[in-house]
Protein backbone atom coordinates (compact mmCIF):
# COMPACT_ATOMS: atom_id res chain seq x y z
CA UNK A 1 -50.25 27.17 -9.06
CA UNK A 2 -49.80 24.40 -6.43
CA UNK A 3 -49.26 21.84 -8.95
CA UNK A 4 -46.60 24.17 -9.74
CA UNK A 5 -45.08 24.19 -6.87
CA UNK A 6 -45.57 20.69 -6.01
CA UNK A 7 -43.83 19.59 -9.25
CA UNK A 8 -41.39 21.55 -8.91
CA UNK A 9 -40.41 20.21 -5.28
CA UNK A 10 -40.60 16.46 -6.85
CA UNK A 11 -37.93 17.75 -8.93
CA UNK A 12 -35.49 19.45 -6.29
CA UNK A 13 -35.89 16.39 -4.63
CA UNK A 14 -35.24 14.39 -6.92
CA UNK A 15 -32.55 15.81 -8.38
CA UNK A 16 -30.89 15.83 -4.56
CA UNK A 17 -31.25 12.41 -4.15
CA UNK A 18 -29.59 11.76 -7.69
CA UNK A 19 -26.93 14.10 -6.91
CA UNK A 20 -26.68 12.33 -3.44
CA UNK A 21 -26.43 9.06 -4.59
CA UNK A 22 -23.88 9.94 -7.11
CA UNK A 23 -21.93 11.35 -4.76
CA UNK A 24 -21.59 8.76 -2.05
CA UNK A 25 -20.41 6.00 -4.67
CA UNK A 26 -17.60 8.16 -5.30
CA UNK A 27 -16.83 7.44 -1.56
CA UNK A 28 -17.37 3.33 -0.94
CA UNK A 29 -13.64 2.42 -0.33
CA UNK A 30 -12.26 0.71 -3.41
CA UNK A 31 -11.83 -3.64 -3.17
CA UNK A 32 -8.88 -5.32 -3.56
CA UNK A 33 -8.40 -8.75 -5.52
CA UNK A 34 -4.97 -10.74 -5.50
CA UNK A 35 -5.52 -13.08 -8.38
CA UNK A 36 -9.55 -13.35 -8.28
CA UNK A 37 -9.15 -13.09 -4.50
CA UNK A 38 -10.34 -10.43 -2.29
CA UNK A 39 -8.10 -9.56 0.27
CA UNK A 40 -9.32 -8.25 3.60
CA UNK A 41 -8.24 -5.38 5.38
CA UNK A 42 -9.00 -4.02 8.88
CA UNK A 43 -9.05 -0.73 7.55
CA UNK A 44 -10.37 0.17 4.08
CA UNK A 45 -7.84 1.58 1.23
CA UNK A 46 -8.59 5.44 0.98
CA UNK A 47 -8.03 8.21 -1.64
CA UNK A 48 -5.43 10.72 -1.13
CA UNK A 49 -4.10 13.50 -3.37
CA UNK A 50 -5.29 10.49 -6.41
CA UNK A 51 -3.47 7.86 -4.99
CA UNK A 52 -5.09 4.88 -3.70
CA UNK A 53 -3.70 4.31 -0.01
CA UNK A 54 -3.78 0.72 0.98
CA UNK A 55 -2.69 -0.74 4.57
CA UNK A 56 0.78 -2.55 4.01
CA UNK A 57 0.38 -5.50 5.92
CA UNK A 58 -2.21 -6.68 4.11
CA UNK A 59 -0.95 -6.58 0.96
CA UNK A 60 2.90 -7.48 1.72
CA UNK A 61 2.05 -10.90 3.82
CA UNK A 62 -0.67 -11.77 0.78
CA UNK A 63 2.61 -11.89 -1.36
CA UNK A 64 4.56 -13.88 1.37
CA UNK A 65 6.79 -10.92 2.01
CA UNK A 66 6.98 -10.29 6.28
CA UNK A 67 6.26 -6.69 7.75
CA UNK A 68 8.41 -5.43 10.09
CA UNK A 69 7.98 -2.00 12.32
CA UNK A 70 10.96 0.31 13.94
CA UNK A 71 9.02 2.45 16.50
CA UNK A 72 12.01 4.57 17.50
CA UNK A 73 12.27 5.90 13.65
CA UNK A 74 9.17 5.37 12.43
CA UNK A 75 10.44 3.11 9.60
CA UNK A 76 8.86 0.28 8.17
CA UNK A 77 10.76 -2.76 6.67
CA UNK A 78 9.33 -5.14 3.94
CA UNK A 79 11.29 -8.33 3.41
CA UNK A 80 10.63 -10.84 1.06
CA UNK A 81 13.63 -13.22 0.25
CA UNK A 82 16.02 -11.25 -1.62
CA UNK A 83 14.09 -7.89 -1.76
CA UNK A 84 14.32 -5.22 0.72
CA UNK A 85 11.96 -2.29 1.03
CA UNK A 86 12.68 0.48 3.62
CA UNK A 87 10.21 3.41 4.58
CA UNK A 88 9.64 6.08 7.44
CA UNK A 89 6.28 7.57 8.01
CA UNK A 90 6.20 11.10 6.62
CA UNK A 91 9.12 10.73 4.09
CA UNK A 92 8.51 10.44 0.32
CA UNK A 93 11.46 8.07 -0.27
CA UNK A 94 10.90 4.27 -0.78
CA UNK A 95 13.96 2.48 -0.81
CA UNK A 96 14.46 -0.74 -2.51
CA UNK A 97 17.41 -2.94 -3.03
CA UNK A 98 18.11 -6.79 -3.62
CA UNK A 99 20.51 -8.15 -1.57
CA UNK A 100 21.70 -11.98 -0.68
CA UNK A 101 19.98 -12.66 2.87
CA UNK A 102 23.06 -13.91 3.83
CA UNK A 103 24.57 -10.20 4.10
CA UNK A 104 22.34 -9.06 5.96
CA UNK A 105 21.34 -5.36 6.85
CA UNK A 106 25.12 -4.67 5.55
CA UNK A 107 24.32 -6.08 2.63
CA UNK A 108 20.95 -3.94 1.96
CA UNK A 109 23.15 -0.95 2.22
CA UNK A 110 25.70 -1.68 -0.06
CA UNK A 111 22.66 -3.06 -2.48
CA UNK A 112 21.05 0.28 -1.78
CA UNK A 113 24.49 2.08 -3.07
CA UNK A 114 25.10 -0.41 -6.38
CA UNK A 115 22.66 -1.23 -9.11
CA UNK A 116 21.12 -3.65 -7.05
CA UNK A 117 19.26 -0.44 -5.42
CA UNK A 118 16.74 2.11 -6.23
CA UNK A 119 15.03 4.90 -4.53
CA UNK A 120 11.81 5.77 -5.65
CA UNK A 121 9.63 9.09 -4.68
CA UNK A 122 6.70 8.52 -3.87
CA UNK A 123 3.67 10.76 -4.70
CA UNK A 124 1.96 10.35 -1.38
CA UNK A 125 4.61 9.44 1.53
CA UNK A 126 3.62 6.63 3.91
CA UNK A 127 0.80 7.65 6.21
CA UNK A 128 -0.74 6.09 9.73
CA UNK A 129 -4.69 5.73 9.56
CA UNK A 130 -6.56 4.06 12.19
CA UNK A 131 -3.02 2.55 13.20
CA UNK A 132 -2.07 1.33 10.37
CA UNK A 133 1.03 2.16 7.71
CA UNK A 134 -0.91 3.39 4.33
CA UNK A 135 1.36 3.40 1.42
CA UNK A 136 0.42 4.39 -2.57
CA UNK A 137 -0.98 1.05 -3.97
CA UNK A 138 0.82 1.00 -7.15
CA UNK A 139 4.34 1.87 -5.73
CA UNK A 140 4.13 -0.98 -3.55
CA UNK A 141 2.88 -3.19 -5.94
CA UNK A 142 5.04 -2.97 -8.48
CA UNK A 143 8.33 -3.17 -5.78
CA UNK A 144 6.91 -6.30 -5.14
CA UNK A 145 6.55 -7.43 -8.51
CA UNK A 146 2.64 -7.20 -8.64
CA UNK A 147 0.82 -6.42 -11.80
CA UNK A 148 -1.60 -3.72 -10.85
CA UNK A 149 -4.85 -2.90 -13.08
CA UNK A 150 -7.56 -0.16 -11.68
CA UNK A 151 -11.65 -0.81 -12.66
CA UNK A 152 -13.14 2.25 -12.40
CA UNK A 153 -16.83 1.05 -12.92
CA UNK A 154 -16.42 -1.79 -9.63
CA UNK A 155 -13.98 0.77 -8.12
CA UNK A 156 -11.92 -2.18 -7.67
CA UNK A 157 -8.06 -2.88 -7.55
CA UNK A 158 -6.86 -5.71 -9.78
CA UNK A 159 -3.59 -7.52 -8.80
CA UNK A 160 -2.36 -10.11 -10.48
CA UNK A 161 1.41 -12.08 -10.14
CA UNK A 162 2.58 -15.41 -10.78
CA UNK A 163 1.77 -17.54 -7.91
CA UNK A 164 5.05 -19.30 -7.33
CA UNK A 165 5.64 -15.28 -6.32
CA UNK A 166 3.00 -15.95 -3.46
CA UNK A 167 3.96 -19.24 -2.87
CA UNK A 168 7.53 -18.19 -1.98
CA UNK A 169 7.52 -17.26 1.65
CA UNK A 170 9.73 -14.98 2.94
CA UNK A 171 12.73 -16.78 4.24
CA UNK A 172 15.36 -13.54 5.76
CA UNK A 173 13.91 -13.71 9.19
CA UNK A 174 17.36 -12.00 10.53
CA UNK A 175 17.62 -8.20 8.62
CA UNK A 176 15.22 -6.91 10.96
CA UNK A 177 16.76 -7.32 14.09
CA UNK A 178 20.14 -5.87 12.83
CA UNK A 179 18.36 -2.82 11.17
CA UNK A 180 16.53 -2.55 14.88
CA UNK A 181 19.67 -3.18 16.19
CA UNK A 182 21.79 -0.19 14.05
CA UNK A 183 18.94 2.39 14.69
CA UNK A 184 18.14 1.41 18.79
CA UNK A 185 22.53 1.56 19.08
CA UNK A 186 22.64 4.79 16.94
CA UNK A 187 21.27 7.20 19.56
């Protein structure tokens, strides 16, 4: 009768450490490569609702592309050459247009109005964790012209992109400071 019991502890056990362990892989934050490279992050890329959350920065100025933050609304601006990518914490809509950097924060408008623009709804609207703007992987990715490939068994996110796209530094250092400029003058 003890051996009973004892063997069928060993088993309970067992089985709860199998169980345990299977469980806490599903929770080890996913990596992220950028063409074979691992890219760092102060804070780790999360699931939400299915959607892998990644800080912005971190991604945006691996492609070159500067980062830009409007504290009064909450928005975030992405700027790399041409493209334009406008957010606000909270909202589902990413907005996305190609304008000449010459134009401006005028000219993103008008872009945004033309075919030059697109709005996109997001799944998961942009988020702060740990101080930092999360944003759906994949959505970002692909407005900045990333391939994006998920490996399930190394739980790790594969992007890829031509690396003259890397190479080419964001240049439009002046669209910020009129969008600041429009939403600090509109209140």
């Amino acid at each position: 009768m003890t051996k009973k019991v004892t063997a069928i502890a060993l088993i309970f056990i067992l089985s709860l450490t199998i169980a345990s362990i299977a469980m806490s892989a599903e929770f080890i934050p996913p990596t992220i490569t950028l063409n074979g490279a691992t890219l760092k992050t102060d804070v780790a890329p999360t699931i939400i609702n299915d959607r892998t959350m990644v800080p912005l920065r971190a991604i945006s100025e691996a492609t070159g592309a500067d980062v830009y933050w409007i504290e009064s609304e909450r928005i975030v601006i992405i700027v790399k050459n041409e493209t334009k990518i406008l957010m606000q914490i909270g909202k589902a809509e990413m907005y996305k247009a190609d304008s000449d950097p010459a134009a401006g924060a005028k000219g993103f408008f008008v872009a945004l109005g033309n075919a030059h623009g697109e709005t996109a709804l997001l799944d998961v609207p942009p988020t702060i964790i740990q101080d930092r703007t999360m944003l759906p992987l994949r959505a970002l990715c692909e407005a900045l012209g990333l391939g994006v490939d998920w490996d399930e068994k190394t739980r790790a996110v594969i992007l890829t992109c031509d690396e003259a796209v890397i190479n080419n530094k964001n240049t439009d250092k002046t669209i910020y400071f009129e969008l600041a400029d429009m939403f600090d003058n509109k209140q």
